[in-house]
C-alpha atoms as a PDB file:
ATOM      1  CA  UNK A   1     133.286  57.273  93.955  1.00  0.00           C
ATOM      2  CA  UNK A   2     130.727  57.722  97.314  1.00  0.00           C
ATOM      3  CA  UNK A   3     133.195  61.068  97.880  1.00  0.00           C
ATOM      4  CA  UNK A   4     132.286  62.234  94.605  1.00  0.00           C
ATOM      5  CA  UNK A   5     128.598  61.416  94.915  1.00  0.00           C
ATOM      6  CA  UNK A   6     128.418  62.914  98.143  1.00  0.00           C
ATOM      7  CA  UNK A   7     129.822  66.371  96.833  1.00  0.00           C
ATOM      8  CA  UNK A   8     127.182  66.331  94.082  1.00  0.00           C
ATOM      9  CA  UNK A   9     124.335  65.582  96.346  1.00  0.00           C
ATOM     10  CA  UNK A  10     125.571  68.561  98.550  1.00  0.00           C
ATOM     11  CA  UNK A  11     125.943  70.701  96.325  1.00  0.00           C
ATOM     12  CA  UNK A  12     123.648  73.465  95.692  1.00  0.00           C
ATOM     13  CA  UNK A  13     122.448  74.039  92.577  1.00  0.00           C
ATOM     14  CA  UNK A  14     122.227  77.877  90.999  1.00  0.00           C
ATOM     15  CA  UNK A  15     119.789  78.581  88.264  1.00  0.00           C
ATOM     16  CA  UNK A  16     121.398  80.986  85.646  1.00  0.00           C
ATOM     17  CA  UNK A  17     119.806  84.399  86.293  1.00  0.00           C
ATOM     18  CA  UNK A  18     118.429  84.567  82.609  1.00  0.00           C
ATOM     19  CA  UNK A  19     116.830  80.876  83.652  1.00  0.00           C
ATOM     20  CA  UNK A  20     115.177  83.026  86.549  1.00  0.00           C
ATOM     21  CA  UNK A  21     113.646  85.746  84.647  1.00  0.00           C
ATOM     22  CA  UNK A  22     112.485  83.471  81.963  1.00  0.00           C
ATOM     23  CA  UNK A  23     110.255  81.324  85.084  1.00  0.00           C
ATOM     24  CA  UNK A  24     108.842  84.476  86.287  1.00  0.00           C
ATOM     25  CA  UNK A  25     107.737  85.483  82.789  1.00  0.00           C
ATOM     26  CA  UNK A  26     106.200  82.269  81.993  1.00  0.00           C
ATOM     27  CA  UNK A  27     104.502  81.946  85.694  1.00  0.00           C
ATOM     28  CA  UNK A  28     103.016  85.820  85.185  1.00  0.00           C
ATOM     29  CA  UNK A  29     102.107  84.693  81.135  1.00  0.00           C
ATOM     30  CA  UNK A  30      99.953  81.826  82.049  1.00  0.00           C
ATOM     31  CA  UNK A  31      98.718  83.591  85.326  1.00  0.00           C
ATOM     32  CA  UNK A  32      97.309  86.119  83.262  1.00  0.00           C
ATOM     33  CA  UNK A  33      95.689  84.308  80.779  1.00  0.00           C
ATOM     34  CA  UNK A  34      94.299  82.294  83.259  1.00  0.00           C
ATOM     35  CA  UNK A  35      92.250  84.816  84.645  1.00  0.00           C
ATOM     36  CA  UNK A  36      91.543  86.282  81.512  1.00  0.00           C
ATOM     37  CA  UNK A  37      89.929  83.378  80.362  1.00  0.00           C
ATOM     38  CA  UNK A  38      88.155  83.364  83.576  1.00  0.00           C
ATOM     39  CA  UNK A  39      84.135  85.382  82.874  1.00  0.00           C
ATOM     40  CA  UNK A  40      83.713  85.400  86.870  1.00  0.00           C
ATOM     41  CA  UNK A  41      87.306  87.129  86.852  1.00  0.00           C
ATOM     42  CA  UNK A  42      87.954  89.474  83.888  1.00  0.00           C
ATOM     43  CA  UNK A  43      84.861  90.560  83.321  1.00  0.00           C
ATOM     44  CA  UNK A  44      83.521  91.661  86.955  1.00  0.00           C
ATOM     45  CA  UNK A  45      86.961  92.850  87.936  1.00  0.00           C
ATOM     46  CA  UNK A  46      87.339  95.474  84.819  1.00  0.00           C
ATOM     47  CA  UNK A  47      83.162  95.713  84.208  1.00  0.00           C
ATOM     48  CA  UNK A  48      81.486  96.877  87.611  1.00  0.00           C
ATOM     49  CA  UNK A  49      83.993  99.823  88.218  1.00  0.00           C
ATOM     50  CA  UNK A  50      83.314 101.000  84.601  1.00  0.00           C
ATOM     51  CA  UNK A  51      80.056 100.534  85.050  1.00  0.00           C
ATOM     52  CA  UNK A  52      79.721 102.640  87.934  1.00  0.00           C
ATOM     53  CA  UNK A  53      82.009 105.385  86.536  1.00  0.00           C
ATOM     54  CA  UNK A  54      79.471 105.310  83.223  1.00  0.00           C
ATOM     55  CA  UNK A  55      76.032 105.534  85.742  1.00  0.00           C
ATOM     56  CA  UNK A  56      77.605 107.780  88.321  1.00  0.00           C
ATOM     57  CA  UNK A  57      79.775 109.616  86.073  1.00  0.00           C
ATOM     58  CA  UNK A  58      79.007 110.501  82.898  1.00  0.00           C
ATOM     59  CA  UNK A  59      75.133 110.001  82.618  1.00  0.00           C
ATOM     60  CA  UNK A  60      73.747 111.143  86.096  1.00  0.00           C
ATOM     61  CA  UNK A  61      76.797 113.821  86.887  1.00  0.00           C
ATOM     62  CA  UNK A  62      78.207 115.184  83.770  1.00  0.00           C
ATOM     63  CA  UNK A  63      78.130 118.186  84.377  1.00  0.00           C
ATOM     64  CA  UNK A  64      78.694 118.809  88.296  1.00  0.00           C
ATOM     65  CA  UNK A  65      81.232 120.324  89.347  1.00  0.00           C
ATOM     66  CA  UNK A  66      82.860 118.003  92.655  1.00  0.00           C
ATOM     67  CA  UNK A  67      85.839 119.289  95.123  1.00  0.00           C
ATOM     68  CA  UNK A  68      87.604 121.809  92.796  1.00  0.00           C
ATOM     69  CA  UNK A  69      87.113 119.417  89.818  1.00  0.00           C
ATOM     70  CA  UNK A  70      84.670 117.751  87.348  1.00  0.00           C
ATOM     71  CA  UNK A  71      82.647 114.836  88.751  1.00  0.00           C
ATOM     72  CA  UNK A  72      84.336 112.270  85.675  1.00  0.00           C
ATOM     73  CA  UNK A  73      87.162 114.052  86.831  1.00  0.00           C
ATOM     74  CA  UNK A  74      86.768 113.003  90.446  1.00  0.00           C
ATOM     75  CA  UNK A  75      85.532 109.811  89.604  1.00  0.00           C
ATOM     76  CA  UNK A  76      87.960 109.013  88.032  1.00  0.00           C
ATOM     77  CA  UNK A  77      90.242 108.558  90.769  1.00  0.00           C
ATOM     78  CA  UNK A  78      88.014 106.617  93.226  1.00  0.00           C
ATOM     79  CA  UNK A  79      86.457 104.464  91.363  1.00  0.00           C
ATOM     80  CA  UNK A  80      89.916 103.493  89.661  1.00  0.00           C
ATOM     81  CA  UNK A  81      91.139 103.226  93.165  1.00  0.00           C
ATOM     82  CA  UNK A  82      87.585 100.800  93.634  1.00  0.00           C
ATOM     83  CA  UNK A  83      88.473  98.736  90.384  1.00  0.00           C
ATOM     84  CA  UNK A  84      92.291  98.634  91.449  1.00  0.00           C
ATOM     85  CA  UNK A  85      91.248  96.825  94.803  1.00  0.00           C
ATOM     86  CA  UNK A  86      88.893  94.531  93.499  1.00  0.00           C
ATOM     87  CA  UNK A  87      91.710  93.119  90.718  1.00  0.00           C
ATOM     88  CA  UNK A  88      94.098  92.893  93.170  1.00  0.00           C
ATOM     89  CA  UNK A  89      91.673  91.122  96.280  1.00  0.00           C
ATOM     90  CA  UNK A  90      89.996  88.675  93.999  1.00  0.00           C
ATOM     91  CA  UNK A  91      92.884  88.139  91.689  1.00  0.00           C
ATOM     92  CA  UNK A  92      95.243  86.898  94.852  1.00  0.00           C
ATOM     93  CA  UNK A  93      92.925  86.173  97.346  1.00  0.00           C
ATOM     94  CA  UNK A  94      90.317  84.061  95.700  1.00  0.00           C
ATOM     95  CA  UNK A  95      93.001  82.494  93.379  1.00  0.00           C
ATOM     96  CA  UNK A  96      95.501  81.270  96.327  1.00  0.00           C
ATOM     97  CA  UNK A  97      92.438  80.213  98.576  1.00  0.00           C
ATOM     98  CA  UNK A  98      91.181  77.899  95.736  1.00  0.00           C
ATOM     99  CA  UNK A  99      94.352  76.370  94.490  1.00  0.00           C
ATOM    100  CA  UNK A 100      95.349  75.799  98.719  1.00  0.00           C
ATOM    101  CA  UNK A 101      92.145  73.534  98.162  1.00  0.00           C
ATOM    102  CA  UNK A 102      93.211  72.119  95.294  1.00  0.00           C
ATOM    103  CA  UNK A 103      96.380  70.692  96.517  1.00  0.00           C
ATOM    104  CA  UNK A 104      97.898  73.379  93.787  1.00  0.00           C
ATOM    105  CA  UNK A 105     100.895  74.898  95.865  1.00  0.00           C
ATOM    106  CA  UNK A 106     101.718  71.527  96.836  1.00  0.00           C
ATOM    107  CA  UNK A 107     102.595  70.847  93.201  1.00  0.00           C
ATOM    108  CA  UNK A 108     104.132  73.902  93.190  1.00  0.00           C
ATOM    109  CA  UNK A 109     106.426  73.211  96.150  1.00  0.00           C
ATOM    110  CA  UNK A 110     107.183  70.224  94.905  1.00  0.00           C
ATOM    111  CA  UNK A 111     108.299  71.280  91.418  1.00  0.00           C
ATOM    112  CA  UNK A 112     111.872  72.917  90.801  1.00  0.00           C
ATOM    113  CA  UNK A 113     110.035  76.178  90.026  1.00  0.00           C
ATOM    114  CA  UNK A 114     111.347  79.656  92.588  1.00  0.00           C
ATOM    115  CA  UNK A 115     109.054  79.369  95.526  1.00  0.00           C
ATOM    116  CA  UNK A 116     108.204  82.800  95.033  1.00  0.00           C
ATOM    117  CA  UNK A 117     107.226  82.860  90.977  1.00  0.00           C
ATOM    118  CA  UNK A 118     104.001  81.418  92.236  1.00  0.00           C
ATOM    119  CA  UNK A 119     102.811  84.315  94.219  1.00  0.00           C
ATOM    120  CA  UNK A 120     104.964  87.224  92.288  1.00  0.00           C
ATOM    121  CA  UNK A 121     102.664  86.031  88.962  1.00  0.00           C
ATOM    122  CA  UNK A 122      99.625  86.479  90.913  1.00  0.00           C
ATOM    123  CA  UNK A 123     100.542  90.088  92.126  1.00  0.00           C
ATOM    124  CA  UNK A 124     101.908  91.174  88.767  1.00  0.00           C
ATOM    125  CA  UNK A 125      98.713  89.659  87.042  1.00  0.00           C
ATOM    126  CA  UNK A 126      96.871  92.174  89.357  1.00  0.00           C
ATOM    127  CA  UNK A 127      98.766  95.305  88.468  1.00  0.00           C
ATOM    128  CA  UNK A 128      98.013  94.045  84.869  1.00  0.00           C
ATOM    129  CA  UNK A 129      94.108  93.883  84.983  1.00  0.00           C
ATOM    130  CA  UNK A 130      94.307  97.414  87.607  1.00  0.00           C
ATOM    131  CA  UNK A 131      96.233  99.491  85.076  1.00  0.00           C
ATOM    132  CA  UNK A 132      93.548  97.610  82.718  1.00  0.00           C
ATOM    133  CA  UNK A 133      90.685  99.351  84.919  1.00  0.00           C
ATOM    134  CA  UNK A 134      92.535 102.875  84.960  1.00  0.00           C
ATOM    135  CA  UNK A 135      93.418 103.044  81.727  1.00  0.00           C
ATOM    136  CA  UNK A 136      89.631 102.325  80.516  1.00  0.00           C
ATOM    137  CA  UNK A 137      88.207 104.592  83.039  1.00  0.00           C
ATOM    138  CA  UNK A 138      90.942 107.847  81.543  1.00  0.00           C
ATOM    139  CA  UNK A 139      89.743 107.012  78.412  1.00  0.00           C
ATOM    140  CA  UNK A 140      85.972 107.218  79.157  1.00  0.00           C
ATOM    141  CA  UNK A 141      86.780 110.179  80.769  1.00  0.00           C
ATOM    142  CA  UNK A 142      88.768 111.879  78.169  1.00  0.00           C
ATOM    143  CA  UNK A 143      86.964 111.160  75.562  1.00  0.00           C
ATOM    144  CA  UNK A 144      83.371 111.110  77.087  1.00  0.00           C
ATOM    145  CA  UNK A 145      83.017 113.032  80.236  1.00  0.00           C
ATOM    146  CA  UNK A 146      85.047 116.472  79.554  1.00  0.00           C
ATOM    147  CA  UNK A 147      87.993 115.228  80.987  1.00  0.00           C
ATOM    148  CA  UNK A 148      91.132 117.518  80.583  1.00  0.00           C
ATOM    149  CA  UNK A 149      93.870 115.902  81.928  1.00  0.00           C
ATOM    150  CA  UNK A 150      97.706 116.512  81.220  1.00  0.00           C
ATOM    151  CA  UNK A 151      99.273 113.733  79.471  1.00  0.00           C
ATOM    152  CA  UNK A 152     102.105 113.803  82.769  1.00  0.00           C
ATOM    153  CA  UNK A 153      99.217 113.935  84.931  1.00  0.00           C
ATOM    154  CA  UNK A 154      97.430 110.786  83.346  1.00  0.00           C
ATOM    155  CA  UNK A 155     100.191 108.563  83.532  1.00  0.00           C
ATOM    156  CA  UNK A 156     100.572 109.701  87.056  1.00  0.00           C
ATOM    157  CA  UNK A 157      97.733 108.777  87.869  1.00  0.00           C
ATOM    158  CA  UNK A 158      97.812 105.723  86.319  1.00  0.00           C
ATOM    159  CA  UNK A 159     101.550 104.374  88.202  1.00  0.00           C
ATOM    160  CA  UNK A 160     100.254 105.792  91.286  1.00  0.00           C
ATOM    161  CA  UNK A 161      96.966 103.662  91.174  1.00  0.00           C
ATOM    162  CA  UNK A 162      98.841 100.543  89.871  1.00  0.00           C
ATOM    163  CA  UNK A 163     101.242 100.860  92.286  1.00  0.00           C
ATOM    164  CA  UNK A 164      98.951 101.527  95.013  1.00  0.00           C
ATOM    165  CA  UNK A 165      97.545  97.603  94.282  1.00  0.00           C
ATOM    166  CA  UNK A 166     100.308  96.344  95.691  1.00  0.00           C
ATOM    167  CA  UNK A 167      98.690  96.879  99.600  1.00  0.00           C
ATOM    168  CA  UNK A 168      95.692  95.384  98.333  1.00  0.00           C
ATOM    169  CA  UNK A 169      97.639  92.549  96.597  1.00  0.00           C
ATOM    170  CA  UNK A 170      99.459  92.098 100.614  1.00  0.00           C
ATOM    171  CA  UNK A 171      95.976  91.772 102.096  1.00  0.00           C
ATOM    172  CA  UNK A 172      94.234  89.087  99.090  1.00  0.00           C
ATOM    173  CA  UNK A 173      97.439  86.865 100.329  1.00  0.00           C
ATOM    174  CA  UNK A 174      96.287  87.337 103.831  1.00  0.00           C
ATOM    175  CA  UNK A 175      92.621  86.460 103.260  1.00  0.00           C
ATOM    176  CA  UNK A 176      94.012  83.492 100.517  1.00  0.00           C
ATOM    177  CA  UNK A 177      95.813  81.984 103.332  1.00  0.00           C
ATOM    178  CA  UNK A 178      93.162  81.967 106.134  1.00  0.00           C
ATOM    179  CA  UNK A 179      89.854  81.975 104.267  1.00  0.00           C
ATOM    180  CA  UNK A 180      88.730  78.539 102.131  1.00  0.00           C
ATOM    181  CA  UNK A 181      88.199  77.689  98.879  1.00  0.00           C
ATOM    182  CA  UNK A 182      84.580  78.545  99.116  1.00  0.00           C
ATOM    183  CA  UNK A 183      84.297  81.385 101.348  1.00  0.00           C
ATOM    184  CA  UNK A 184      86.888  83.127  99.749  1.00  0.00           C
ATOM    185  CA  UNK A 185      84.355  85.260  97.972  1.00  0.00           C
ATOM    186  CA  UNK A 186      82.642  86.126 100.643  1.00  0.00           C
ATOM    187  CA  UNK A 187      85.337  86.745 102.794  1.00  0.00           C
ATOM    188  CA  UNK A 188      86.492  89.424 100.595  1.00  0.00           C
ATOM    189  CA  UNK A 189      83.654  91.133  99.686  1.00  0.00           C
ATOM    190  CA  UNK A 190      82.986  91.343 103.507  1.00  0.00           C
ATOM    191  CA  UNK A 191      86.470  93.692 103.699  1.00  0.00           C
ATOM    192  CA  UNK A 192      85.973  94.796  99.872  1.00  0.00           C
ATOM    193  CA  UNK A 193      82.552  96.726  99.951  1.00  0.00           C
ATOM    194  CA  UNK A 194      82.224  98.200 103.678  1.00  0.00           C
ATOM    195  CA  UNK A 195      85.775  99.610 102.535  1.00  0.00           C
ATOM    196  CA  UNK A 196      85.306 101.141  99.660  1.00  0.00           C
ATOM    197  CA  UNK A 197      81.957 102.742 100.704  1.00  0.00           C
ATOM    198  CA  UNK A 198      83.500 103.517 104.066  1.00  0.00           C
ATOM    199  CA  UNK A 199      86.716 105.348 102.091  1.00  0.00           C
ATOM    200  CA  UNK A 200      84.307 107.670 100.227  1.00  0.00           C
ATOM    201  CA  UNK A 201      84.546 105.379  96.854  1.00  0.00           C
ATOM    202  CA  UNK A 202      81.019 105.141  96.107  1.00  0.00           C
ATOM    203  CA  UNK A 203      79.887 108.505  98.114  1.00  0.00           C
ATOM    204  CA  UNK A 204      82.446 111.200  97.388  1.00  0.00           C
ATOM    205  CA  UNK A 205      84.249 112.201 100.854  1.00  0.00           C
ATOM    206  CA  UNK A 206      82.700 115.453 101.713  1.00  0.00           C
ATOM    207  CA  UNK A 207      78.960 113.701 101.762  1.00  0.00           C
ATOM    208  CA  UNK A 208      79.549 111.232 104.070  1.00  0.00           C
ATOM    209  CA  UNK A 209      78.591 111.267 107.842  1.00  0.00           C
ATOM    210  CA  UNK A 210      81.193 113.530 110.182  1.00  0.00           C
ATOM    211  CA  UNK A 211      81.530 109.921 112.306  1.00  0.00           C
ATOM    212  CA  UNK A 212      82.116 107.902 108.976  1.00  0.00           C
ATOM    213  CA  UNK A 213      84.676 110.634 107.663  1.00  0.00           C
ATOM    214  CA  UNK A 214      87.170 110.603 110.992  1.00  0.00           C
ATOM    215  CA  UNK A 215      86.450 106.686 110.503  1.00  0.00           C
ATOM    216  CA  UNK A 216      88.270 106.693 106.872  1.00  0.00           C
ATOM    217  CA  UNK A 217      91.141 108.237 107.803  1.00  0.00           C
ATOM    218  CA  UNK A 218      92.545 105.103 108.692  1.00  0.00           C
ATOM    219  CA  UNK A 219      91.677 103.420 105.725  1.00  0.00           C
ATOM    220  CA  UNK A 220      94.081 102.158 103.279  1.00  0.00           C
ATOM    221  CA  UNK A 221      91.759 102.993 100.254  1.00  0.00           C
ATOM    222  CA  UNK A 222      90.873 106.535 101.546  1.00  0.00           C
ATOM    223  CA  UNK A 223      94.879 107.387 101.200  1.00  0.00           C
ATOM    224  CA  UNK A 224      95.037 105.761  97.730  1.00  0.00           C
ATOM    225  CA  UNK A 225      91.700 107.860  96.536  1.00  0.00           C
ATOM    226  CA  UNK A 226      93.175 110.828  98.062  1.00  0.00           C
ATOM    227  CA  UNK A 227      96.775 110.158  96.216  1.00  0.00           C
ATOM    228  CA  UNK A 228      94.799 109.648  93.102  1.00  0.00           C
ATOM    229  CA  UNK A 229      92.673 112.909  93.429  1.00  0.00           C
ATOM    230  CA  UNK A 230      95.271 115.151  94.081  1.00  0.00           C
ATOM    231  CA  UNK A 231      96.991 114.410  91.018  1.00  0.00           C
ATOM    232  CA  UNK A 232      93.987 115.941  89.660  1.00  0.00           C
ATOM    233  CA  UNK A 233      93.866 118.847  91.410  1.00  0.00           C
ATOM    234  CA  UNK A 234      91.171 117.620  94.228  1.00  0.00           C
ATOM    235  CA  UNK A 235      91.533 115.571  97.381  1.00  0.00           C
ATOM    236  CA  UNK A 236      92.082 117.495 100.524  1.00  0.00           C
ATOM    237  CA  UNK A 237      95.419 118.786 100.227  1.00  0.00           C
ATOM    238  CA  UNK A 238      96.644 116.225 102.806  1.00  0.00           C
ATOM    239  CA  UNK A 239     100.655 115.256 103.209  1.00  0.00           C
ATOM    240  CA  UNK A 240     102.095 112.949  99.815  1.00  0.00           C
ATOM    241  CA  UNK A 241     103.936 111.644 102.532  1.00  0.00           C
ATOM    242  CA  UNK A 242     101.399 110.475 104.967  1.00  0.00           C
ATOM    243  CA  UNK A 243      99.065 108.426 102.767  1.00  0.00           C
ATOM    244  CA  UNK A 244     102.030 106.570 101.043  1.00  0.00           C
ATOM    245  CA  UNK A 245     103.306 105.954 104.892  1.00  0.00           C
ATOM    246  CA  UNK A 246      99.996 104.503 106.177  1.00  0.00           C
ATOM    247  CA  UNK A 247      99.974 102.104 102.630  1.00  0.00           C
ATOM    248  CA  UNK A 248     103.383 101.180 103.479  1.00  0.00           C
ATOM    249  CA  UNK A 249     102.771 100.109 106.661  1.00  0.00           C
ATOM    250  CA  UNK A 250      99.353  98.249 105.836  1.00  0.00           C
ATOM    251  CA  UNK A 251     101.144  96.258 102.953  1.00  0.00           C
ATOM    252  CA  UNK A 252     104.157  94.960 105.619  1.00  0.00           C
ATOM    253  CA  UNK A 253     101.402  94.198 108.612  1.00  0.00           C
ATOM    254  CA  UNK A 254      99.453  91.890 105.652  1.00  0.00           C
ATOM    255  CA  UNK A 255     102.467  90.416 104.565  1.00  0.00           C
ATOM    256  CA  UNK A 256     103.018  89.462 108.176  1.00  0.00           C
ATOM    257  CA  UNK A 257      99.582  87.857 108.311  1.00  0.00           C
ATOM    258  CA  UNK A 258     100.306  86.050 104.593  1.00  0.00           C
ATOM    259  CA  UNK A 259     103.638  84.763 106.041  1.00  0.00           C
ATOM    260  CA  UNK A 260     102.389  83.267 109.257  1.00  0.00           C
ATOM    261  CA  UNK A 261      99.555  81.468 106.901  1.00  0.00           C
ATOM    262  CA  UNK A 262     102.272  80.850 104.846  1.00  0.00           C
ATOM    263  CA  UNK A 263     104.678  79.448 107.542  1.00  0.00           C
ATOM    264  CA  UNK A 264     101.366  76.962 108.797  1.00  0.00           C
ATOM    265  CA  UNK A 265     100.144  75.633 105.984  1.00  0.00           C
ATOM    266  CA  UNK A 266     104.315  74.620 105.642  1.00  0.00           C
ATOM    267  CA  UNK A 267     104.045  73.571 109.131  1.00  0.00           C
ATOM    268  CA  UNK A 268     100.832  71.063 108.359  1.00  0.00           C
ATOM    269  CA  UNK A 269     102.405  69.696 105.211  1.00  0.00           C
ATOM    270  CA  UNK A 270     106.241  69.201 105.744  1.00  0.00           C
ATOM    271  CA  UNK A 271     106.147  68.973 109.710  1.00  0.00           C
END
């Protein structure tokens, strides 16, 4: 009878696959409505980029022509690549930093759920609310700014933005894992604005300083902006290859940083 016991209690259980995918669905469901029934959340996070687009784009520069293109035209890409960071920062960083507060992810740990559904909901919820922001700012474009833009291209444009979160996603589960519940904010929009304004997001490229401009080269949102705006036919011609390089290597150096936080706050709780 103990023999039998003992080979149960040793033995590991394996969720069905289907069980799996069903979690992770459910996690990323509730995520989402979470912070879509969050004012602070949904509403800055999809509002100030379209809001800028709308001041900068289609009232005050209409009719400019910007870097080969249209201003909404150009616009379009950096201030989607603006909107795409701040759903993925504040949607993972603030988010993790406040339920670590909480007590939240020890609940989490503690429940049978995949350790990882917690933080794959969070990133997916991001992509959610930054193809959200792209897809608003296209269609302000297209249908208010002049915008003439290949069906191919715009959906381009759109996966390459999305996926281009995911760095940003990396670094919000850096800053969630060192920063507190209540500086979280702050902490972010300390890396969040200098960033984009330093990336040419606000400013377009060409009109910022010569010092500021060999400064955003290594800048994870200038490569993003420039992905995005030579899909469009601007940019500055620079190698696919390199921008998607210096992304890749900026997501795996945050998810170093998220996995020693990770790895500590483990450390404090189980050790």
């Amino acid at each position: 009878m103990a023999t039998a016991a003992n080979a149960l209690t040793n033995t590991a259980y394996v969720r069905p696959f289907g069980w799996v995918v069903k979690i992770y669905c459910k996690e990323i469901k509730y995520e989402f409505l979470k912070n879509l029934r969050i004012p602070m959340y949904s509403l800055s996070t999809i509002g100030f980029p379209v809001m800028f687009y709308v001041l900068f784009g289609l009232v005050l520069n209409r009719g400019a022509a910007l870097a080969d293109t249209t201003a909404p035209a150009y616009f379009i890409a950096t201030y989607g690549t603006f909107g795409v960071m701040g759903a993925s920062l504040f949607g993972t960083a603030a988010g993790l930093a406040a339920e670590r507060g909480l007590g939240w992810l020890q609940v989490k740990r503690a429940s049978p759920m995949p350790p990882f559904a917690y933080f794959a909901a969070k990133v997916v919820m991001s992509m959610i609310f930054s193809a959200g922001v792209v897809c608003l700012l296209l269609l302000l474009g297209l249908t208010f700014g002049g915008v003439h833009l290949p069906v191919l291209s715009a959906v381009q444009l759109l996966a390459t933005l999305v996926v281009g979160s995911l760095p940003f996603c990396a670094m919000g589960l850096a800053i969630g894992y060192f920063a507190g519940p209540n500086s979280a904010p702050a902490t972010i929009n300390l890396f969040y604005l200098p960033l984009s304004f330093c990336s040419g997001l606000w400013v377009p490229f060409m009109f910022l300083p010569k010092v500021m401009r060999q400064f955003a080269l290594a800048l994870p949102p200038y490569h993003l902006s420039q992905l995005g705006l030579s899909i469009i036919g601007s940019g500055r011609h620079e190698s696919t290859w390199t921008h998607w390089e210096v992304l890749i290597a900026f997501t795996l150096i945050c998810l170093g940083i998220a996995w020693i936080g990770f790895r500590r706050d483990e450390g404090k709780t189980y050790g």
